[in-house]
C-alpha atoms as a PDB file:
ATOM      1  CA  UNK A   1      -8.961   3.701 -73.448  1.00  0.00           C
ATOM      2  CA  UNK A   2      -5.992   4.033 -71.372  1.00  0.00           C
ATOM      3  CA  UNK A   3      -4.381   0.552 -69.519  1.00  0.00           C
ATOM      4  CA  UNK A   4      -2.881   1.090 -66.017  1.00  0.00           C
ATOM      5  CA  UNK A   5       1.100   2.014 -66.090  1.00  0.00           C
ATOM      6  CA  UNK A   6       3.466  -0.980 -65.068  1.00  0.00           C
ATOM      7  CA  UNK A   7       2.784  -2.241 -61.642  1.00  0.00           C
ATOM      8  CA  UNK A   8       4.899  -3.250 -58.520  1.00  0.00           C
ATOM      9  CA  UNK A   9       5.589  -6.780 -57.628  1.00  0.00           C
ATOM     10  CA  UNK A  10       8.254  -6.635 -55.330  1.00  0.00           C
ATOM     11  CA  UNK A  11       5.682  -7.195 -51.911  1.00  0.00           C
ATOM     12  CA  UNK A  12       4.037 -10.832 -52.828  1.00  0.00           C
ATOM     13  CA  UNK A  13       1.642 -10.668 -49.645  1.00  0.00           C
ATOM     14  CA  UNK A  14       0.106  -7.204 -51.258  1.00  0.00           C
ATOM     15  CA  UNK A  15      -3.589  -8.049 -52.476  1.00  0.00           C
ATOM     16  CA  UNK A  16      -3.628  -7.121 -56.427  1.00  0.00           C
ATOM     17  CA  UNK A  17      -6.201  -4.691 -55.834  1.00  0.00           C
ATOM     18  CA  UNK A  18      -3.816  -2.767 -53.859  1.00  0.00           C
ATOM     19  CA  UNK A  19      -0.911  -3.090 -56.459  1.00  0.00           C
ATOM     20  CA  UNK A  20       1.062   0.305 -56.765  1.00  0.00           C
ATOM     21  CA  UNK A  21       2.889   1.890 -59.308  1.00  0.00           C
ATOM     22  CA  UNK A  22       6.460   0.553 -59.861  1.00  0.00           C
ATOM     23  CA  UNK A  23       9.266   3.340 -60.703  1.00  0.00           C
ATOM     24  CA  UNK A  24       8.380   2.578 -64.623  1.00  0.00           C
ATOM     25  CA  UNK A  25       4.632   2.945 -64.039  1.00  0.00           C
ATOM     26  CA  UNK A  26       5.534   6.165 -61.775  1.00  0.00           C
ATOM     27  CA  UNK A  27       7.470   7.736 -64.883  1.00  0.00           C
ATOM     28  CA  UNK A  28       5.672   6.677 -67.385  1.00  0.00           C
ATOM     29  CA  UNK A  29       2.014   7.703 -66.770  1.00  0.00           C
ATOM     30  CA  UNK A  30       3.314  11.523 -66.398  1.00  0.00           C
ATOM     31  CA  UNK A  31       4.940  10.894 -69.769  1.00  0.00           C
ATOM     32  CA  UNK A  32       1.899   9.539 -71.624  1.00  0.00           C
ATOM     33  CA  UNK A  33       0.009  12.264 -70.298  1.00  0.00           C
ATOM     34  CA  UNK A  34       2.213  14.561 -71.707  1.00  0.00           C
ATOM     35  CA  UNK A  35       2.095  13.224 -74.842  1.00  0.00           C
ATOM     36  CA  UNK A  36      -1.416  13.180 -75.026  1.00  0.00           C
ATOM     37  CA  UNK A  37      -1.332  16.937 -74.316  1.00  0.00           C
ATOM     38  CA  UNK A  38       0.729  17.571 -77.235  1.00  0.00           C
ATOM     39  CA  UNK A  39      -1.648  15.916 -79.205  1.00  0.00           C
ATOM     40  CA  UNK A  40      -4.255  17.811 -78.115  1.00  0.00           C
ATOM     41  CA  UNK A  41      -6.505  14.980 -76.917  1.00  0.00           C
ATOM     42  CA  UNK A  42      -8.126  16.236 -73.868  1.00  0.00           C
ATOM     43  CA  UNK A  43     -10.997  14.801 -71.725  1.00  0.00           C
ATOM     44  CA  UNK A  44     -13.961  15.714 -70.678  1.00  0.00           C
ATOM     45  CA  UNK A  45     -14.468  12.981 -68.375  1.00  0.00           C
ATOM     46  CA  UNK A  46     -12.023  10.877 -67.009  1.00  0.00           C
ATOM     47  CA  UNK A  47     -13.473   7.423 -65.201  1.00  0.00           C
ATOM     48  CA  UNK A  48     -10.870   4.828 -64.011  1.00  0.00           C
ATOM     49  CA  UNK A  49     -10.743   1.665 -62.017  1.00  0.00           C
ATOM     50  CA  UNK A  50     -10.796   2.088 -58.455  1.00  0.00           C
ATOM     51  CA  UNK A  51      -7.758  -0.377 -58.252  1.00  0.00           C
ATOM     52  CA  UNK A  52      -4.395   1.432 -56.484  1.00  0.00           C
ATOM     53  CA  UNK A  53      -1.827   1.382 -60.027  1.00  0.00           C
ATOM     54  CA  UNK A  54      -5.101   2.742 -61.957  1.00  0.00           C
ATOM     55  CA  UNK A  55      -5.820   5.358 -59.451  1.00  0.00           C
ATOM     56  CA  UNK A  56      -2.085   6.335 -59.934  1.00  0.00           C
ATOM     57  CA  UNK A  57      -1.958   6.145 -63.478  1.00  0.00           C
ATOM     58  CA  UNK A  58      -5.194   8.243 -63.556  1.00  0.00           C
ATOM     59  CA  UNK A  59      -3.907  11.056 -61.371  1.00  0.00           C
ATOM     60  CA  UNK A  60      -0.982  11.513 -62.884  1.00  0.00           C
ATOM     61  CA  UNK A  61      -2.267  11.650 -66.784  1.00  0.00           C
ATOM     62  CA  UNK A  62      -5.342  14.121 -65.362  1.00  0.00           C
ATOM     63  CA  UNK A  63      -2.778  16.438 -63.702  1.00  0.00           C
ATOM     64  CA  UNK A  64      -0.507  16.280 -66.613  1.00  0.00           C
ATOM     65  CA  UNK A  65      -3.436  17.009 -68.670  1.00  0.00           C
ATOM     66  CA  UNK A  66      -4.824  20.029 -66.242  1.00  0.00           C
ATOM     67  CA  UNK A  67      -7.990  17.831 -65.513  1.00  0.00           C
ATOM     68  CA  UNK A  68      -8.711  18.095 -61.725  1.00  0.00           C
ATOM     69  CA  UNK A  69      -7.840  14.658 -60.203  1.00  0.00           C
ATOM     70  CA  UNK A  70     -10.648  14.998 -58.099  1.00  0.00           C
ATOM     71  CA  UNK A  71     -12.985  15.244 -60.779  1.00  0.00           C
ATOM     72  CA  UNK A  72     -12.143  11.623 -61.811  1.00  0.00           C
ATOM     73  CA  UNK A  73     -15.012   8.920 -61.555  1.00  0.00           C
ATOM     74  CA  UNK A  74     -14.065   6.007 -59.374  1.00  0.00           C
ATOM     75  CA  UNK A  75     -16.445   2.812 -61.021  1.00  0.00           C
ATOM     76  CA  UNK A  76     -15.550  -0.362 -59.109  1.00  0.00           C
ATOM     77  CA  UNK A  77     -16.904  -2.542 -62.221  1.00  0.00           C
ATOM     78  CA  UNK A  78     -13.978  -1.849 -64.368  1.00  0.00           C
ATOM     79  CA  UNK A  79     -11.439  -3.887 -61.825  1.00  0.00           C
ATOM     80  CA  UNK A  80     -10.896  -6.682 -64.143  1.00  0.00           C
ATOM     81  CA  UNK A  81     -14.185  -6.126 -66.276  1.00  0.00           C
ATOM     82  CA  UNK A  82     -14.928  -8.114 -69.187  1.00  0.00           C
ATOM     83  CA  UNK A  83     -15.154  -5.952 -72.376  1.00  0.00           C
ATOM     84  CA  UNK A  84     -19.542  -5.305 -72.152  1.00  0.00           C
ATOM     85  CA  UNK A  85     -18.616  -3.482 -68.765  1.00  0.00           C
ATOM     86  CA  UNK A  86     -16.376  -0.830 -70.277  1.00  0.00           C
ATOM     87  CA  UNK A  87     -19.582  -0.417 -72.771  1.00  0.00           C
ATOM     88  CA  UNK A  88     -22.301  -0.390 -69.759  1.00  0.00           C
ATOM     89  CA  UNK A  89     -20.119   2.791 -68.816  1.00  0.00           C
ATOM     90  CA  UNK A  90     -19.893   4.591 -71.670  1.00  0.00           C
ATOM     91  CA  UNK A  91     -23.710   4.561 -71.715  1.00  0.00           C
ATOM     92  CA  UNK A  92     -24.326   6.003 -68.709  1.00  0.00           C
ATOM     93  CA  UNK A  93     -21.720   9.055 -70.081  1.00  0.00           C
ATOM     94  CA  UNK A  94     -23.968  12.416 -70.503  1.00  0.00           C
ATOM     95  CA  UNK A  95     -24.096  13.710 -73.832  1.00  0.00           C
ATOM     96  CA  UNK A  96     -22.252  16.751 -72.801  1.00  0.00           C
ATOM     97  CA  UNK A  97     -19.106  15.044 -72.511  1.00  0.00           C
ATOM     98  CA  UNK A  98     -17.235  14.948 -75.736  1.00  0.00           C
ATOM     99  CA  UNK A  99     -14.071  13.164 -74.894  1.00  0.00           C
ATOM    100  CA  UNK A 100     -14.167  10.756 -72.140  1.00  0.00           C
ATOM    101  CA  UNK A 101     -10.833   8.658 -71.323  1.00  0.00           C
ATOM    102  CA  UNK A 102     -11.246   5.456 -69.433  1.00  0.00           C
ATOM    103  CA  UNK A 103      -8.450   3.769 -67.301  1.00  0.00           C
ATOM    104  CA  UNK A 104      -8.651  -0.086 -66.813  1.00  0.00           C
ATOM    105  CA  UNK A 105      -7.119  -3.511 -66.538  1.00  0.00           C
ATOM    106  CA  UNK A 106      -6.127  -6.192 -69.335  1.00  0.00           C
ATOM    107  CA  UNK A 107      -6.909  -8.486 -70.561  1.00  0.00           C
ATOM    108  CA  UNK A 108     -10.491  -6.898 -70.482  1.00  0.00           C
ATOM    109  CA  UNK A 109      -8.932  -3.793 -71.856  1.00  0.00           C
ATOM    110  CA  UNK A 110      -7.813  -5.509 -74.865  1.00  0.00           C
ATOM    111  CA  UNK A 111     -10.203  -7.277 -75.943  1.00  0.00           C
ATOM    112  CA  UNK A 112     -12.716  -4.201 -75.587  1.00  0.00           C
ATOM    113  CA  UNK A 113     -10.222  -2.355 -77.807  1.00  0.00           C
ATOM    114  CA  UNK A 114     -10.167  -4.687 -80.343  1.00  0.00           C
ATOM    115  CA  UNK A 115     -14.148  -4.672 -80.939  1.00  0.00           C
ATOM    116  CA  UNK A 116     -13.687  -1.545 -81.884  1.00  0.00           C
ATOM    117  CA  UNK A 117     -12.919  -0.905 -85.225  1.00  0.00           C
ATOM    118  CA  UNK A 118     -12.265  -3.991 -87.704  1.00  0.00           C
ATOM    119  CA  UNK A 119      -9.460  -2.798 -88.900  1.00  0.00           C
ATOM    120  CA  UNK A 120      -7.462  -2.534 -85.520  1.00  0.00           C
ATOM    121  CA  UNK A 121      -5.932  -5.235 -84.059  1.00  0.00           C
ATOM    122  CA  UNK A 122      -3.614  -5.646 -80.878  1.00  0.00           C
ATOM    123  CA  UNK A 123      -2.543  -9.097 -79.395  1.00  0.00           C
ATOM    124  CA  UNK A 124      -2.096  -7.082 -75.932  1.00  0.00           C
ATOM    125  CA  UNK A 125      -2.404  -3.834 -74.198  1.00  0.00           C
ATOM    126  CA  UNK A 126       0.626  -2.851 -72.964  1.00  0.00           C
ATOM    127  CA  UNK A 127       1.337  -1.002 -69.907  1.00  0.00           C
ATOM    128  CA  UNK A 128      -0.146   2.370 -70.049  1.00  0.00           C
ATOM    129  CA  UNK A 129      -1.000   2.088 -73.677  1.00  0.00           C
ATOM    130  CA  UNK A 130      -3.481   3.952 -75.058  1.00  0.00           C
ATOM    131  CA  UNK A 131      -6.543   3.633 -77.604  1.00  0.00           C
ATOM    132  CA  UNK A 132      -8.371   6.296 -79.068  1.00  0.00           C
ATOM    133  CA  UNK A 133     -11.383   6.324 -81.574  1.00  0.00           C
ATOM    134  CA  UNK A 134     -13.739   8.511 -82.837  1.00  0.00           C
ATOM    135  CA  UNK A 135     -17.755   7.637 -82.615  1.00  0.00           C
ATOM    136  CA  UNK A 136     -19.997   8.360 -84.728  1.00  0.00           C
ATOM    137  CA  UNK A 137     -22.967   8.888 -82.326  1.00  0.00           C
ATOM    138  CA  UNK A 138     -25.228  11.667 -81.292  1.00  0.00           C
ATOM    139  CA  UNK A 139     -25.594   9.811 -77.666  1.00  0.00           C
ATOM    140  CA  UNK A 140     -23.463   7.408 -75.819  1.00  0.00           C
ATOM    141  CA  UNK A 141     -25.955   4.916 -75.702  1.00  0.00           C
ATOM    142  CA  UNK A 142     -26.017   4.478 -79.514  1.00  0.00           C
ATOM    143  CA  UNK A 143     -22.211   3.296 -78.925  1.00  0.00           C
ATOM    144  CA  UNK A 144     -22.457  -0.375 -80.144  1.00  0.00           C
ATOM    145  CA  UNK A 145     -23.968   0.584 -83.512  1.00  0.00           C
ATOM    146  CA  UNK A 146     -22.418   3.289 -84.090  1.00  0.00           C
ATOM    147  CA  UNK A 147     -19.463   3.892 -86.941  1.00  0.00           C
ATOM    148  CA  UNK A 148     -15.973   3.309 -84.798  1.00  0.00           C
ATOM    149  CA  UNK A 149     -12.586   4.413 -85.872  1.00  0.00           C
ATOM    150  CA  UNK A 150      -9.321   4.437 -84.203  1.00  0.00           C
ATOM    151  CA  UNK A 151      -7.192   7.449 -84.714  1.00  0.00           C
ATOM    152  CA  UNK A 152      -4.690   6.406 -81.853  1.00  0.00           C
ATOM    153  CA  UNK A 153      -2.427   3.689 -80.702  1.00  0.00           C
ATOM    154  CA  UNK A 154       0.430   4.701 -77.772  1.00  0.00           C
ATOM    155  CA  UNK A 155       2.401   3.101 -75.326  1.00  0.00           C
ATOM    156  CA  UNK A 156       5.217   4.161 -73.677  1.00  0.00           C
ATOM    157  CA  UNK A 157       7.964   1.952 -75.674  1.00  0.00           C
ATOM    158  CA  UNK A 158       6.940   3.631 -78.795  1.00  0.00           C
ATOM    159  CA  UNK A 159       9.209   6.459 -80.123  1.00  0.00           C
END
């Protein structure tokens, strides 16, 4: 679960769908891409709000990553979805795909994050931070019973 990088403010007429990147967000999704590469946490499937700063922040992390940015999955439900959504997409996820990173907005983003594993707790997402667990499922539609645990917590901030 990846959150959007920091977003632009400086045009107050710009609808928040159309948000960009600021120069933080613009450096820092890059980064957090790269960091996930040295981890070794690749996707298989990358699926990201159709929103302008998550498009951003999703390009950048898939080409630091290798992942062709035009492989990415565009779903307009996660704009400011409530935390089921984020679960209605994972089960439509094909059991091929092994590691599936999804890009979205708070506060939906944290509370979905925090229903994952009891003991993980967050009092807020920040700006491209990112969650990962592992599942243990055979299926993607067997995510809400199955045994959740998260491995990762980043952000950008933290050294």
């Amino acid at each position: 679960m990846i959150r959007h990088a920091k977003s632009s403010w400086s045009n107050p007429l710009q609808s928040d769908f159309e948000r960009p990147l600021n120069d933080r967000g613009e450096r820092d999704a890059p980064m957090m891409g790269e960091r996930l590469k040295k981890l070794n946490i690749l996707p298989d499937l990358i699926i990201a709000s159709p929103a302008k700063r998550a498009k951003q922040t999703a390009r950048k992390i898939a080409t630091e990553l290798g992942y062709e940015p035009e492989k990415i999955q565009w779903v307009d439900k996660l704009y400011h979805c409530i935390p089921q959504v984020f679960e209605e997409v994972l089960y439509e996820v094909g059991d091929e795909v092994k590691t599936v990173f999804i890009v979205g907005h708070n506060p939906g983003i944290t509370e979905f994050v925090n229903e994952l594993s009891p003991g993980f707790r967050i009092d807020h997402m920040p700006t491209c931070g990112m969650v990962g667990a592992e599942l243990d499922i055979a299926h993607w539609e067997m995510f809400p019973n199955g045994k959740k645990s998260v491995f990762l917590f980043e952000y950008p901030k933290k050294q």
